[in-house]
Protein backbone atom coordinates (compact mmCIF):
# COMPACT_ATOMS: atom_id res chain seq x y z
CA UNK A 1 -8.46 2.32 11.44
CA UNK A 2 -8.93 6.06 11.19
CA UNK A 3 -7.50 8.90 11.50
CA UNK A 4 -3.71 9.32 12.20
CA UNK A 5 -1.96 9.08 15.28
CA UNK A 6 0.49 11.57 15.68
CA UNK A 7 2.24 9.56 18.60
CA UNK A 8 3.04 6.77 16.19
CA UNK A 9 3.56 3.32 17.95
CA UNK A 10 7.35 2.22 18.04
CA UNK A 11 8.05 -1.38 17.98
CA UNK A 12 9.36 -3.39 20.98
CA UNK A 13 13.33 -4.65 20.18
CA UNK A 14 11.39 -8.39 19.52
CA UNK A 15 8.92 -6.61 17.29
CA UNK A 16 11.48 -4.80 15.12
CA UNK A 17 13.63 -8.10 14.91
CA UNK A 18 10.72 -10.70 13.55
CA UNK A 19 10.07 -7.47 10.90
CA UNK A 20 13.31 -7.16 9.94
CA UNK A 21 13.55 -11.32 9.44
CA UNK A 22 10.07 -11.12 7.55
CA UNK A 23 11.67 -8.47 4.68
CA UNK A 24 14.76 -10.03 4.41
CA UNK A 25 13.47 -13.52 3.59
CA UNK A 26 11.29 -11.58 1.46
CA UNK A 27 13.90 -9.16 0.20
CA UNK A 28 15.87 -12.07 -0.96
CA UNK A 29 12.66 -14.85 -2.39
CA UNK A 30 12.31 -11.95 -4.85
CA UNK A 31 15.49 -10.79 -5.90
CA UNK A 32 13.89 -8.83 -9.22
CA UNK A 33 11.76 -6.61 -7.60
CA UNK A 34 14.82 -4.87 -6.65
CA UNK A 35 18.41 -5.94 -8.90
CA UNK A 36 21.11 -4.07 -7.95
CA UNK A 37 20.22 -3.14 -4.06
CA UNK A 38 22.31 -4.93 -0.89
CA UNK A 39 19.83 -6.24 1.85
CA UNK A 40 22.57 -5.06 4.34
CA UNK A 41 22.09 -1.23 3.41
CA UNK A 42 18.36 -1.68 3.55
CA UNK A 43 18.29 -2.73 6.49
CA UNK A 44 20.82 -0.24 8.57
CA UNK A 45 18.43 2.18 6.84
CA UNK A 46 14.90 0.29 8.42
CA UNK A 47 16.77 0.26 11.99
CA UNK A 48 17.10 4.26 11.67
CA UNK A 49 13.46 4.81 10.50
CA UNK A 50 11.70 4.48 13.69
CA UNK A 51 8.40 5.31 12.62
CA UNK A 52 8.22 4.21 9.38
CA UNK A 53 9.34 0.67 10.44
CA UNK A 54 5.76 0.81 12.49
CA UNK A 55 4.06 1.90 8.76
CA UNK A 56 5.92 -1.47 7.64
CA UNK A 57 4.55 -3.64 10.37
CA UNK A 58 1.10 -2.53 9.73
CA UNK A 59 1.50 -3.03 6.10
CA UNK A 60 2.45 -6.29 7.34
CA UNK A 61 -0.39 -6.86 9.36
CA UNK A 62 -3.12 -5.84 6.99
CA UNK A 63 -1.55 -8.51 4.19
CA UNK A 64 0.72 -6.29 2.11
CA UNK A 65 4.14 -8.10 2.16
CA UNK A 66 5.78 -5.05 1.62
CA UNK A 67 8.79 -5.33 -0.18
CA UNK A 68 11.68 -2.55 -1.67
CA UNK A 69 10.42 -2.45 -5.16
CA UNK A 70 13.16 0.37 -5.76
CA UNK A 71 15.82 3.66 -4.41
CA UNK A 72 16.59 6.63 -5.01
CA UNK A 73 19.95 8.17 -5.80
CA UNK A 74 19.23 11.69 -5.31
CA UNK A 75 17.32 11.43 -2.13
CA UNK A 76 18.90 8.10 -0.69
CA UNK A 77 15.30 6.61 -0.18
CA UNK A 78 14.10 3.45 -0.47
CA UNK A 79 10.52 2.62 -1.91
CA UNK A 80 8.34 -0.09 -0.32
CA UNK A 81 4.78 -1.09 -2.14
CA UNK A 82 2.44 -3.79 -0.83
CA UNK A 83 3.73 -6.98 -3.02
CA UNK A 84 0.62 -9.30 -1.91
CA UNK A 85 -0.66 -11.23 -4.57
CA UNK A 86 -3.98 -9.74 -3.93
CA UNK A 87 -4.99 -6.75 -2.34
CA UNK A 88 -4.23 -6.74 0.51
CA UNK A 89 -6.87 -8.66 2.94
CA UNK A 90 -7.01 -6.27 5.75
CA UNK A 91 -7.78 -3.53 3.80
CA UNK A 92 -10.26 -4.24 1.81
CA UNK A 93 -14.04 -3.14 1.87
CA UNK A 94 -13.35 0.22 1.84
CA UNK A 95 -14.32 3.30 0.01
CA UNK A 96 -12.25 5.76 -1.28
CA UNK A 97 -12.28 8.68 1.21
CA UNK A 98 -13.88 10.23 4.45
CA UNK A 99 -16.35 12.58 1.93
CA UNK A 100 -17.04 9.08 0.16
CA UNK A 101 -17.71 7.54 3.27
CA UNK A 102 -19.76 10.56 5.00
CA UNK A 103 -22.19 10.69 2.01
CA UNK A 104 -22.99 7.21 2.26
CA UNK A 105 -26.86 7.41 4.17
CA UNK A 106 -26.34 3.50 4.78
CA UNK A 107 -24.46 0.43 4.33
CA UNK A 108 -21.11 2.28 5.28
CA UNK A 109 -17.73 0.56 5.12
CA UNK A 110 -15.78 0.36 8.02
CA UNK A 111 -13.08 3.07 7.06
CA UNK A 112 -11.84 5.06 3.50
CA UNK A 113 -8.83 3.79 2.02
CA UNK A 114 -7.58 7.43 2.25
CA UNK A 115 -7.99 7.46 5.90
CA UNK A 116 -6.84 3.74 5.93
CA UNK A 117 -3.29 5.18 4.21
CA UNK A 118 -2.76 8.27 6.33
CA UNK A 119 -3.32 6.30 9.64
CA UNK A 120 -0.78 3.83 8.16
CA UNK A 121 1.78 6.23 7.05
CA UNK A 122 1.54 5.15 3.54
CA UNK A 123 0.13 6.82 0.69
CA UNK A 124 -1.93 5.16 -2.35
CA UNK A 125 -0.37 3.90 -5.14
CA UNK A 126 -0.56 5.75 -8.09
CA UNK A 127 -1.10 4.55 -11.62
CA UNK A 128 2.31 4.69 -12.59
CA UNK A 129 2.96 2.89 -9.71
CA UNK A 130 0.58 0.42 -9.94
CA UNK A 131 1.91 -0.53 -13.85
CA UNK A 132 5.59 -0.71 -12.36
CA UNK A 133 4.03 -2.68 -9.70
CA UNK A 134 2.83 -5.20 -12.67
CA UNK A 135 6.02 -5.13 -14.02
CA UNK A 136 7.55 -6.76 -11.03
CA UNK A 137 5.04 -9.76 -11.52
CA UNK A 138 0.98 -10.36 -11.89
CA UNK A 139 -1.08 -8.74 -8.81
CA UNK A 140 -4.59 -8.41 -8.49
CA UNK A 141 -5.85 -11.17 -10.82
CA UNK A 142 -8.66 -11.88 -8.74
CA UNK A 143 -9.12 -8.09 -6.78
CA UNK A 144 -8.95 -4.67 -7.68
CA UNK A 145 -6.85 -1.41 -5.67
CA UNK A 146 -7.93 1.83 -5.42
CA UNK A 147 -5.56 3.88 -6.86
CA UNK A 148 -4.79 7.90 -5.95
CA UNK A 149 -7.14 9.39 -7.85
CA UNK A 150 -6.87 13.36 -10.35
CA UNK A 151 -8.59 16.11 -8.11
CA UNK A 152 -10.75 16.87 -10.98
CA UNK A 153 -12.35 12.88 -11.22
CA UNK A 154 -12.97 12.83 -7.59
CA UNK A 155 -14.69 16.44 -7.64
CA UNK A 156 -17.45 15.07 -10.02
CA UNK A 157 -17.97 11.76 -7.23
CA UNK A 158 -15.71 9.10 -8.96
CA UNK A 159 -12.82 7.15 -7.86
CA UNK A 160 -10.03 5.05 -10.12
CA UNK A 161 -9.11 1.37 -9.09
CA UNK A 162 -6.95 -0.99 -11.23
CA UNK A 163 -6.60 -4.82 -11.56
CA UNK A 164 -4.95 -7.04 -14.05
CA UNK A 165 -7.09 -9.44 -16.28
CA UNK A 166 -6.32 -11.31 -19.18
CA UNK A 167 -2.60 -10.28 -18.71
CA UNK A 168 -3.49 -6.33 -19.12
CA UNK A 169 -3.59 -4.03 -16.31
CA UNK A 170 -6.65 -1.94 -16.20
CA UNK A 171 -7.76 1.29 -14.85
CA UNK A 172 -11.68 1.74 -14.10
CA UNK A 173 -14.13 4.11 -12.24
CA UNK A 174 -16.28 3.41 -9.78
CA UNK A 175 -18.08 5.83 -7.27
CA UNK A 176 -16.06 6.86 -4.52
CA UNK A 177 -18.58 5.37 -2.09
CA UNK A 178 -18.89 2.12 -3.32
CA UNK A 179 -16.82 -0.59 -1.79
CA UNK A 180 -16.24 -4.44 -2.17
CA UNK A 181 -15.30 -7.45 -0.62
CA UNK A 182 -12.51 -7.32 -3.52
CA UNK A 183 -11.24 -3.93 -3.64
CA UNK A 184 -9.01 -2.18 -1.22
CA UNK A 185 -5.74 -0.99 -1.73
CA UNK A 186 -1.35 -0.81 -1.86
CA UNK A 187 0.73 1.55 -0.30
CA UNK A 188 3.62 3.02 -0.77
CA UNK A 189 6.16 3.71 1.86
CA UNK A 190 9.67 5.57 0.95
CA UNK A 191 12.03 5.25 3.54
């Protein structure tokens, strides 16, 4: 995916209308995720985000199902995270970041998840995300997400990632250059 594009792709009037469908079926098959918040001030919100509805359609594309997972009073944002299941399929088999990636002498991935996120618009969930992610329902039983990862871990060559097994959510290391067929990662989107 690479790097970002500063000339961010708006959608066509059909494009934005089959996105706006997709969250609002979702937006109301999963009422929890966000108790309290009116579809109808969402969306008049999405329709004057330009941009960011692009970010949404990607997440969309890459198999996030993004879905408001909260708001915020004091800045009048809402907060999207990828609400796949699993990690989301078109982003997975990454490494962490562009040093990660540029180290590798062979076998690279495709792309960094970092680079992956900024091209996006997103950023990586953290890990207090990811746990009020879990608390919205059971992701990743079967993959792992990187997760944004302390300076000071990634200095010394390591990366986090998190999954939930055996009804705990975890949070590992790996190397930042090591990717999987299982691992890639969420976003968050505040809008």
């Amino acid at each position: 995916m690479g790097k970002s594009n500063s000339n961010k792709q708006k959608l066509s009037p059909e494009q934005q209308a089959t996105l706006l469908a997709t969250l609002k079926s979702r937006f109301e098959k999963n009422m929890p995720r966000h108790k309290g918040l009116e579809w109808k001030e969402v969306e008049a919100k999405l329709k004057a985000s330009g941009n960011k509805l692009w970010s949404l359609q990607i997440m969309e594309e890459t198999g996030g199902e993004p879905d408001v997972v909260g708001f915020d009073k004091k800045t009048g944002e809402y907060t999207f995270y990828d609400c796949a299941a699993e990690t989301p399929a078109g982003r997975r088999n990454v490494c962490y970041d562009r040093e990660a990636l540029d180290a590798r002498k062979e076998h690279k991935p495709g792309d960094s998840a970092l680079d992956m996120a900024e091209a996006i618009g997103i950023t990586l969930l953290t890990e207090e995300q990811y746990r009020e992610l879990q608390q919205l329902g059971k992701f990743d039983l079967k993959t792992s997400s990187w997760i944004e990862t302390p300076a000071a871990i990634r200095k010394l060559g390591g990366a986090l990632f998190c999954d939930r097994r055996y009804d705990h959510v975890f949070v590992y290391h790996n190397g930042a250059s090591s990717y999987y067929a299982v691992r890639g990662f969420r976003g968050a989107l505040k809008i």
